[in-house]
Protein backbone atom coordinates (compact mmCIF):
# COMPACT_ATOMS: atom_id res chain seq x y z
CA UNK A 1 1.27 -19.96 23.44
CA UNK A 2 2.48 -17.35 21.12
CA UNK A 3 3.58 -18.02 17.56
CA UNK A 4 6.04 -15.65 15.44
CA UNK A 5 5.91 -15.54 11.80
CA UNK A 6 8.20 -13.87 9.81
CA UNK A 7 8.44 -12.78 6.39
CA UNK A 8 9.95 -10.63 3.44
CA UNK A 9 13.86 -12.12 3.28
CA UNK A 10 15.58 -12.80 0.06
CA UNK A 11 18.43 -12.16 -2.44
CA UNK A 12 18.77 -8.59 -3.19
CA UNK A 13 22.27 -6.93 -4.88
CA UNK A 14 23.96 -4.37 -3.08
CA UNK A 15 22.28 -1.66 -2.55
CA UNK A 16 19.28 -2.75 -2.72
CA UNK A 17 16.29 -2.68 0.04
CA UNK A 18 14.19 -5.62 1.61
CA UNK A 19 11.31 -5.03 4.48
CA UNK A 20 11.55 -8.06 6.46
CA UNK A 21 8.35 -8.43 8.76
CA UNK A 22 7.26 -9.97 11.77
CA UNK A 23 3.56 -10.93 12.91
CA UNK A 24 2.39 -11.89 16.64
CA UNK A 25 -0.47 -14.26 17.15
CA UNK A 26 -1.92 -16.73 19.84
CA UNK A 27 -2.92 -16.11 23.61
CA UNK A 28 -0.87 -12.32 23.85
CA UNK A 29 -1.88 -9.99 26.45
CA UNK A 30 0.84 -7.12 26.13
CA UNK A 31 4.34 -6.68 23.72
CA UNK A 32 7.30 -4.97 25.54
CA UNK A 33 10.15 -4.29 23.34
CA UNK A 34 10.32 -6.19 19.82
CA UNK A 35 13.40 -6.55 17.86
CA UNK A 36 15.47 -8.04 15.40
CA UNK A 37 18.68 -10.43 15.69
CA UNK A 38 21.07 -11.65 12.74
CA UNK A 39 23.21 -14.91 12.75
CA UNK A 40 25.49 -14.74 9.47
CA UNK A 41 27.77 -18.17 8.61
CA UNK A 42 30.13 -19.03 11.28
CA UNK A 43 28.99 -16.33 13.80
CA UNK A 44 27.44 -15.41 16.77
CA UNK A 45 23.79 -14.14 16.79
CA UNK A 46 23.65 -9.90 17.30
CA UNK A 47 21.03 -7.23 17.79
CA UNK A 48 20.62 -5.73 14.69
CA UNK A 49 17.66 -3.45 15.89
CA UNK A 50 15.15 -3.30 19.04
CA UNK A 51 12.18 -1.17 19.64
CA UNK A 52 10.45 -0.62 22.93
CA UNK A 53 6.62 -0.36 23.88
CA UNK A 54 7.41 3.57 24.18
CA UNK A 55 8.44 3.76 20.16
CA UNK A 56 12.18 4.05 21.39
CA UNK A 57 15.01 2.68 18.75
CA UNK A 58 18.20 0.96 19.34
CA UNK A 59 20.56 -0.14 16.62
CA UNK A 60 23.50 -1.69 16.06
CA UNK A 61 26.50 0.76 14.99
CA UNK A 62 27.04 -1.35 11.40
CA UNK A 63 23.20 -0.30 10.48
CA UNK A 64 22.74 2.77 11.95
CA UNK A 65 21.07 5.57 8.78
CA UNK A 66 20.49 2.44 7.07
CA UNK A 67 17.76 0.07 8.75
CA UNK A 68 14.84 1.37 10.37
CA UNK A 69 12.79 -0.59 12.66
CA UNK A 70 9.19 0.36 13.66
CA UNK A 71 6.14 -1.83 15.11
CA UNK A 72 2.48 -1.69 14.59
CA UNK A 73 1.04 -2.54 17.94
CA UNK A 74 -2.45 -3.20 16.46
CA UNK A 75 -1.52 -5.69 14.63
CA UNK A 76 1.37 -7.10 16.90
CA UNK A 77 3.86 -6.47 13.83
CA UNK A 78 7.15 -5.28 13.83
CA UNK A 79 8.95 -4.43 10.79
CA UNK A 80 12.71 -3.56 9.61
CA UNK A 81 13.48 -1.70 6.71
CA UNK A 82 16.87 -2.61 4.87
CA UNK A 83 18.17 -0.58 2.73
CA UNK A 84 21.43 0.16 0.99
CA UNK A 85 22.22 -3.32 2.00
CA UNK A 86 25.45 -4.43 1.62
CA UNK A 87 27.03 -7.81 1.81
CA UNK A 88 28.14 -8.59 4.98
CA UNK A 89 24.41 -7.95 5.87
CA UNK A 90 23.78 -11.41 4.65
CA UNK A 91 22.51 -13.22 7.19
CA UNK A 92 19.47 -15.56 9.06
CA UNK A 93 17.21 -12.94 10.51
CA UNK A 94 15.04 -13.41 13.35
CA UNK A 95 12.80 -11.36 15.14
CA UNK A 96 12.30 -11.65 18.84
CA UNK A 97 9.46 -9.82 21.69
CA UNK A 98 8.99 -10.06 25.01
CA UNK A 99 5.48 -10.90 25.84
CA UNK A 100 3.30 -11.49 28.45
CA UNK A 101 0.36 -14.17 27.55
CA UNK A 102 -2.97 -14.31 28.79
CA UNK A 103 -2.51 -16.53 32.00
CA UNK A 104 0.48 -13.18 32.67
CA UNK A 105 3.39 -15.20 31.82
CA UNK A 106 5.92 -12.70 30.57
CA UNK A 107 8.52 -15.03 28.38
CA UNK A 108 10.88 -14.12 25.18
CA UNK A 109 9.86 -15.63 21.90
CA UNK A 110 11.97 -15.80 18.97
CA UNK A 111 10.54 -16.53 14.66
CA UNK A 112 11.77 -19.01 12.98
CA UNK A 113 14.20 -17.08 11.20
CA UNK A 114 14.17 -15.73 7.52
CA UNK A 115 17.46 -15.49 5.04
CA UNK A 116 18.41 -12.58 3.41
CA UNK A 117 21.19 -12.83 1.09
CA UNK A 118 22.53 -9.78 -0.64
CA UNK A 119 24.81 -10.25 -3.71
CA UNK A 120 28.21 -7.96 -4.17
């Protein structure tokens, strides 16, 4: 199986920067595209940021010259830099991949989510 495990959320006041990352482990043969989702109180889960196996970069509008996401496929990392966060980036992050295991099963797995809280 393949485990996520992410780290690096907190409470940080506007305008402030967090690196939230996002290690890999267990029975992984290959990583297509890795990204990162955001559920804030009372709403639906969104793409914040994805990255493909290529190095290619999608982001939401709402983040865009602010976040940066970027993996390190050695390690089976991927990271997202926050910063000049503002408030309504508060919010349960969780990274996601698409991965293919050993046995070739090609499934989505999700972390178990980290909070990041940023104070006005």
């Amino acid at each position: 199986q393949v485990q996520l495990v992410e780290s690096g959320g907190g409470l940080v006041q506007a305008g402030g920067s967090l690196r939230l990352s996002c290690v890999a482990s267990g029975s992984i043969f290959s990583i297509n595209a890795m990204g990162w989702f955001r559920q804030a109180p009372g709403k639906q889960r969104e793409l914040v940021a994805i990255i493909n196996s290529g190095g290619s970069t999608r982001y939401v509008d709402s983040v865009k010259g602010r976040f940066t996401i970027s993996r390190d496929n050695a390690k089976n990392t991927v990271y997202l830099q926050m910063n000049s966060l503002k408030s309504e980036d508060t919010g349960v992050y969780y990274c996601q991949i698409g991965a293919r295991t050993a046995a070739m099963a090609f499934s989505d797995y999700w972390g178990q989510g980290t909070q990041v809280t940023v104070s006005s």
